[in-house]
C-alpha atoms as a PDB file:
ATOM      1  CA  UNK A   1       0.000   0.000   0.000  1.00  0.00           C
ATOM      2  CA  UNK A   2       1.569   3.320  -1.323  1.00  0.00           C
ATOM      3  CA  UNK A   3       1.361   5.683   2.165  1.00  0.00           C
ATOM      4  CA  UNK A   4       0.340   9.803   0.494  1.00  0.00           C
ATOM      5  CA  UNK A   5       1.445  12.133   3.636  1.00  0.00           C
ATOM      6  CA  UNK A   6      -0.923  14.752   4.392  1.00  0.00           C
ATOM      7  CA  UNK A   7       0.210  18.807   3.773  1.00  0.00           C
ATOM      8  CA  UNK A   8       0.512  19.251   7.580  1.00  0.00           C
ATOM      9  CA  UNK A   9       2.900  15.949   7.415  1.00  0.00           C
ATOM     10  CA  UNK A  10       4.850  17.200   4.703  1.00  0.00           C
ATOM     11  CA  UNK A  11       4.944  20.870   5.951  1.00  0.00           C
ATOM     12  CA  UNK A  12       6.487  19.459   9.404  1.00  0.00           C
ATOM     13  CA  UNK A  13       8.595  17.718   7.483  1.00  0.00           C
ATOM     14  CA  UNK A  14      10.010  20.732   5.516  1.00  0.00           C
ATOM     15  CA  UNK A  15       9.751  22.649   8.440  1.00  0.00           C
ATOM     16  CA  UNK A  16      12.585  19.805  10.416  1.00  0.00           C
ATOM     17  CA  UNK A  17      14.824  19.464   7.054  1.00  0.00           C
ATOM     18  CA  UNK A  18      15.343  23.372   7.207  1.00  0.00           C
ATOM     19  CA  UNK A  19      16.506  22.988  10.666  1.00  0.00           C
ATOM     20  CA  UNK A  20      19.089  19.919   9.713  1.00  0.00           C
ATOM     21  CA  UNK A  21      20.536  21.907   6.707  1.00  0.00           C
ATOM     22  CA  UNK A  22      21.286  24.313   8.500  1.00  0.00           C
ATOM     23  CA  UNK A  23      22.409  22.564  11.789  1.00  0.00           C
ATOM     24  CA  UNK A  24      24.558  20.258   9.259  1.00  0.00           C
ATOM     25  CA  UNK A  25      26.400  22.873   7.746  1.00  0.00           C
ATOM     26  CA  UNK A  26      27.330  25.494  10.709  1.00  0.00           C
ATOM     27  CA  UNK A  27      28.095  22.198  12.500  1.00  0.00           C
ATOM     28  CA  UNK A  28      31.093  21.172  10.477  1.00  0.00           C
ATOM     29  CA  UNK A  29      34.191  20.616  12.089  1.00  0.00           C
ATOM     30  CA  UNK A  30      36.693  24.033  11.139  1.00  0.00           C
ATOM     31  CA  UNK A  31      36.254  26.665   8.981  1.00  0.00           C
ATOM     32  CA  UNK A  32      36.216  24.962   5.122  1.00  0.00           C
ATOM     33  CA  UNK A  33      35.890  27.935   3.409  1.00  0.00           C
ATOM     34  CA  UNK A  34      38.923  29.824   5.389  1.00  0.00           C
ATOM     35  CA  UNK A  35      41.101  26.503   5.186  1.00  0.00           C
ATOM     36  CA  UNK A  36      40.503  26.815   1.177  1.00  0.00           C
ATOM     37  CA  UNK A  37      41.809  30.321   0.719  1.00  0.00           C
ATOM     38  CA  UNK A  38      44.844  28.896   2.998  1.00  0.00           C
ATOM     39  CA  UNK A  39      45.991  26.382   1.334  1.00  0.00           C
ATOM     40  CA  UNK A  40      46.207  28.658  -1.755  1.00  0.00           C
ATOM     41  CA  UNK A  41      47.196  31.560   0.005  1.00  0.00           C
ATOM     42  CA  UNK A  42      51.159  32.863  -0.414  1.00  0.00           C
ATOM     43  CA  UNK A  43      52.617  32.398   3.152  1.00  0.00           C
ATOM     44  CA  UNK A  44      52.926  35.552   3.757  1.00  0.00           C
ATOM     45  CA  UNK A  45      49.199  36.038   4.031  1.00  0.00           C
ATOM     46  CA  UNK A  46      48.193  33.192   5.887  1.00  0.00           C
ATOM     47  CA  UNK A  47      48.164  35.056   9.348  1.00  0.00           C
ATOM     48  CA  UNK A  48      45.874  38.217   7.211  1.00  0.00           C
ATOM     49  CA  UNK A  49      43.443  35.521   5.820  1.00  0.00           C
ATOM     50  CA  UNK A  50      43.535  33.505   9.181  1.00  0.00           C
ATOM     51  CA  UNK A  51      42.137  37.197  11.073  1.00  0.00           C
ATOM     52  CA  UNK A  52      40.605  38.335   9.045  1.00  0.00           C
ATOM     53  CA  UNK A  53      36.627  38.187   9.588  1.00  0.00           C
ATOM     54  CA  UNK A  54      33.911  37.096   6.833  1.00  0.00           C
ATOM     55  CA  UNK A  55      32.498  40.160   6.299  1.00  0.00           C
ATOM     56  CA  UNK A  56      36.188  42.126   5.178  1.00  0.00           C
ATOM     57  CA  UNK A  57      37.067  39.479   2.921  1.00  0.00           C
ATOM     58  CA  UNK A  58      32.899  39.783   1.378  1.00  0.00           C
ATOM     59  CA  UNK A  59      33.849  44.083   1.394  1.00  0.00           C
ATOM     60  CA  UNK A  60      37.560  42.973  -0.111  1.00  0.00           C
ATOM     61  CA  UNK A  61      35.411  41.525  -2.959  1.00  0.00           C
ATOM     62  CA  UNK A  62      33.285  44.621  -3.382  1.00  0.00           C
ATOM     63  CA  UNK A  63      36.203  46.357  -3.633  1.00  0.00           C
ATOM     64  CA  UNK A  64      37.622  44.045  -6.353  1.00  0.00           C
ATOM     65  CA  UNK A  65      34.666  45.500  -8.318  1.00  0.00           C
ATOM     66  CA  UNK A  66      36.304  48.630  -8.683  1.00  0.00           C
ATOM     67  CA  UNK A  67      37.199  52.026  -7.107  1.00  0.00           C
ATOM     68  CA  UNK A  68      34.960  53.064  -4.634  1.00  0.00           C
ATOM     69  CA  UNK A  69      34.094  54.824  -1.631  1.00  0.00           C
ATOM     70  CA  UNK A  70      33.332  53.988   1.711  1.00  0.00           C
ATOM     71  CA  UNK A  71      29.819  55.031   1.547  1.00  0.00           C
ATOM     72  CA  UNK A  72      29.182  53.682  -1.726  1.00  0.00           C
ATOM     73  CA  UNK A  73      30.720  50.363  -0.661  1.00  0.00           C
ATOM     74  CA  UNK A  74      28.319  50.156   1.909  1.00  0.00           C
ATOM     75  CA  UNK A  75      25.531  50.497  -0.867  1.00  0.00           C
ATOM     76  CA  UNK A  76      27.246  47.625  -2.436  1.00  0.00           C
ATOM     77  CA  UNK A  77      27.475  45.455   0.064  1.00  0.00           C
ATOM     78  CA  UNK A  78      24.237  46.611   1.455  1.00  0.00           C
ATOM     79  CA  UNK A  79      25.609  46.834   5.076  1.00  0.00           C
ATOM     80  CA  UNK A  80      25.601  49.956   7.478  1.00  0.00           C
ATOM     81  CA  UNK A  81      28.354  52.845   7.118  1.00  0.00           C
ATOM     82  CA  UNK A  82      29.890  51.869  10.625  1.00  0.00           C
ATOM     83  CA  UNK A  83      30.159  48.487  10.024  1.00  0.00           C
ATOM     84  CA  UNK A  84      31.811  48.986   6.779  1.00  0.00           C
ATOM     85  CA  UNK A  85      34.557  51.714   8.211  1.00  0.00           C
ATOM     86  CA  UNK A  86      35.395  49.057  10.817  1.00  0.00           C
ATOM     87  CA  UNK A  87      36.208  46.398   8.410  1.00  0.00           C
ATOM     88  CA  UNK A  88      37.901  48.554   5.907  1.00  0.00           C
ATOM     89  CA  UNK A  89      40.004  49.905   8.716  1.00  0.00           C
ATOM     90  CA  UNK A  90      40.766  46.194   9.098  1.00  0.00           C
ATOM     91  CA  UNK A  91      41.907  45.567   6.145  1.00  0.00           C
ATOM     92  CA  UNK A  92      43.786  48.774   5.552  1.00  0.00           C
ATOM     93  CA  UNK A  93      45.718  47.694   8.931  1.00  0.00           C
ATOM     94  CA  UNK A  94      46.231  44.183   6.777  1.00  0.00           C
ATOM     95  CA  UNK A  95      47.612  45.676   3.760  1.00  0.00           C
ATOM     96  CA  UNK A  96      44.811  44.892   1.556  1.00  0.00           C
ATOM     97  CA  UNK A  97      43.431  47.889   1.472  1.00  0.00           C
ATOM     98  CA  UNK A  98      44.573  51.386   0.320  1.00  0.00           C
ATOM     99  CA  UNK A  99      42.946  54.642   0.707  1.00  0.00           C
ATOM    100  CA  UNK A 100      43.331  57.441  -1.876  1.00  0.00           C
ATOM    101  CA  UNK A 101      42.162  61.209  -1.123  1.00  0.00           C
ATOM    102  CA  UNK A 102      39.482  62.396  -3.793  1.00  0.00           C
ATOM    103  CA  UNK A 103      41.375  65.800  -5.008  1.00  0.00           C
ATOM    104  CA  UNK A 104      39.272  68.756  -3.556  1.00  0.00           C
ATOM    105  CA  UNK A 105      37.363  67.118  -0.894  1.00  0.00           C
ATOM    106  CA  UNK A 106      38.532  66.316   2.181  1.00  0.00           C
ATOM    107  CA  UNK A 107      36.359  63.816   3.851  1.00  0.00           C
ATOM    108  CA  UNK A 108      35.762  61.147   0.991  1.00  0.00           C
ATOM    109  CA  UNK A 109      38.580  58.397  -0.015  1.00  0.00           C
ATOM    110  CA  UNK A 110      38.439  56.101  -2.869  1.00  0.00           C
ATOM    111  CA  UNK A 111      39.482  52.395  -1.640  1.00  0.00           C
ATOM    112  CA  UNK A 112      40.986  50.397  -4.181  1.00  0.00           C
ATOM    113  CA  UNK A 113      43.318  46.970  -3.500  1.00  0.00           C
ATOM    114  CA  UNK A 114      46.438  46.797  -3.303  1.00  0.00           C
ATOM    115  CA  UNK A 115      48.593  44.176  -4.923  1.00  0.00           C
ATOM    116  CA  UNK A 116      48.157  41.986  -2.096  1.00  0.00           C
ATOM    117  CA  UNK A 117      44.418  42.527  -1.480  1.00  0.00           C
ATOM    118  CA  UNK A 118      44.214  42.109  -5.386  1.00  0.00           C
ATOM    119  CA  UNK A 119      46.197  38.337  -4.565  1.00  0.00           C
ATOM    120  CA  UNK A 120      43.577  37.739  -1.533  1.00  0.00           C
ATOM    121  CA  UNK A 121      40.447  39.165  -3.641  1.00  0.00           C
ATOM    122  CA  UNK A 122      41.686  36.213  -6.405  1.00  0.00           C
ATOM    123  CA  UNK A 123      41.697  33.321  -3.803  1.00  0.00           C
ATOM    124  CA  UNK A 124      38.333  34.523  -2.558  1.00  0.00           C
ATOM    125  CA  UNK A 125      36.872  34.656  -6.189  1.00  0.00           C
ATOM    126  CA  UNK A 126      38.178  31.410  -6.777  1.00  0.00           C
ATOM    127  CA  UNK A 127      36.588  29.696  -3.731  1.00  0.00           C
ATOM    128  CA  UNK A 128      32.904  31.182  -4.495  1.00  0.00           C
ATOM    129  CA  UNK A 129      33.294  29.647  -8.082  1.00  0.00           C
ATOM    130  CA  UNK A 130      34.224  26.324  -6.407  1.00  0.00           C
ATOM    131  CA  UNK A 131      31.158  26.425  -3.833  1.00  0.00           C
ATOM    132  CA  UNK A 132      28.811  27.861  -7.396  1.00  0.00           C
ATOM    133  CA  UNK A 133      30.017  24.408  -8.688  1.00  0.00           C
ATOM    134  CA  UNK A 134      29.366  22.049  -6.328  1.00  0.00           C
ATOM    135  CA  UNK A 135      25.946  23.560  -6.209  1.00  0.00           C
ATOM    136  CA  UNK A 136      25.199  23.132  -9.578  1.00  0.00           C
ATOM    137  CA  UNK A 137      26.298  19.947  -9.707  1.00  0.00           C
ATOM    138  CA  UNK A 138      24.736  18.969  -6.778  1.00  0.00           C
ATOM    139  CA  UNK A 139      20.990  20.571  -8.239  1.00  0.00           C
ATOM    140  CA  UNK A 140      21.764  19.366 -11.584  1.00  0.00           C
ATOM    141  CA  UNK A 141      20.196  16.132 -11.120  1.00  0.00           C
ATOM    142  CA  UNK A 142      16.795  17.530 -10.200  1.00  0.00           C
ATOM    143  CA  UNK A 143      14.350  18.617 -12.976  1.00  0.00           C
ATOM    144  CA  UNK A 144      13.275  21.784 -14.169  1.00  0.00           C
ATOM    145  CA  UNK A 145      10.289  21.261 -12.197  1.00  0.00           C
ATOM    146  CA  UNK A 146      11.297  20.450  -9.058  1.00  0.00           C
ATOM    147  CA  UNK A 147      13.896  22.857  -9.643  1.00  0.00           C
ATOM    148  CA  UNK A 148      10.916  25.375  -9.864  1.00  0.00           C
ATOM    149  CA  UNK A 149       9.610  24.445  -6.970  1.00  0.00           C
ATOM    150  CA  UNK A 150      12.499  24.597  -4.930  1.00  0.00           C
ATOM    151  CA  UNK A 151      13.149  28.027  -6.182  1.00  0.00           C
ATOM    152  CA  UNK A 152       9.904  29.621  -5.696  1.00  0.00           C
ATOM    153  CA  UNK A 153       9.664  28.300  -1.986  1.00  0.00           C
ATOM    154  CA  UNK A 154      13.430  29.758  -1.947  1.00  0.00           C
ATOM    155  CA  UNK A 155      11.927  33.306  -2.798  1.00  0.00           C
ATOM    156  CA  UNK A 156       8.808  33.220  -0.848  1.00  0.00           C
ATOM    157  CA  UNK A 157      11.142  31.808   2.225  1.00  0.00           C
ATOM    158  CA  UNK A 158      13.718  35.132   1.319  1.00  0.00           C
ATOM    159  CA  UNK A 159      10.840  37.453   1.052  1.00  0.00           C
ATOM    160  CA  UNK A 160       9.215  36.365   4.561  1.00  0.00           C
ATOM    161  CA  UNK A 161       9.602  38.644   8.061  1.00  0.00           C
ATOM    162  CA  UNK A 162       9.038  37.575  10.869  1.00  0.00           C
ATOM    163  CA  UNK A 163       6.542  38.192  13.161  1.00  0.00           C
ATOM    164  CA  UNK A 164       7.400  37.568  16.937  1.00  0.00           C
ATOM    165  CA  UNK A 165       8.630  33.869  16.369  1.00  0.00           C
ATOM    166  CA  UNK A 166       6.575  33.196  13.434  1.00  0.00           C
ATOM    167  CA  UNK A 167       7.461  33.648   9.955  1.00  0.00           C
ATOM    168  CA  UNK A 168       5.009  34.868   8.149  1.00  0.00           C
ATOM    169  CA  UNK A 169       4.532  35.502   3.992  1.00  0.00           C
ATOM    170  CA  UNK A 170       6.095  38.748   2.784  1.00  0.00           C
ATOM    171  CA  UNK A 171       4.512  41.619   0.247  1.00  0.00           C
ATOM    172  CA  UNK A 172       3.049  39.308  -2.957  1.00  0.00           C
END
């Protein structure tokens, strides 16, 4: 006898799979992602890529993008002004980093990379192409269908707030 689970069945099970995902991956033992960039890394930057939080090395690829300035790489990364002049300072300390006065004004910097941010910035690049891979090839054996699916609960998921402790749809 085939056994058809009800929504609330399936829905409790979706609702406990979220929870493992994400329980299975901040649960791994180390720091993959950092031990990646490491084992490429010149030796001379290990200790700077060891330190070095998330976030900088997520701004350090912003600023790979091209000149730009504090503010506006806080638009980029969409994160607050503070936040971002902590983590630049950071990486300006780390030698990634360089700041170059705008001619005529006196507050504003460009930050750009310097040669070694520009090696760091690579290593980083390189690692977010090998994670883009294994998810591809790890979706690629679903269908378009199911791939559908999965992306459209993805969005509705992403658009959701929270209300309280409940999450709750966000604007259709």
């Amino acid at each position: 006898m085939v056994s058809v689970k009800t929504k609330a069945d399936l829905v409790d099970e979706i609702n406990a799979l979220i929870g493992a995902v994400g329980d299975k991956f901040d649960a791994e033992e180390g720091d993959p992602e950092r031990d990646y960039m490491i084992e490429r890394i010149p030796k001379r930057l290990e200790s700077v890529a060891r330190r070095l939080p998330t976030l900088s090395m997520h701004l350090l690829a912003h600023i790979a993008e091209g000149p730009v300035s504090v503010v506006g790489l806080a638009a980029r990364a969409d994160q607050l002004k503070g936040t971002v002049s902590k983590h630049v300072q950071r990486l300006v300390e780390a030698g990634l980093v360089k700041r170059t006065p705008i001619p005529g004004n006196r507050k504003e910097v460009t930050l750009g990379l310097t040669a070694d941010g520009k090696v760091v910035a690579d290593i980083h690049e390189q690692l977010h192409v090998e994670m883009k891979g294994g998810v591809v090839e790890f979706l690629s054996r679903y269908s378009n269908a199911e791939l559908s699916v999965l992306a459209k609960i993805l969005s509705d998921f992403v658009s959701a707030r929270k209300v309280g402790v409940r999450i709750v749809p966000g604007p259709e």
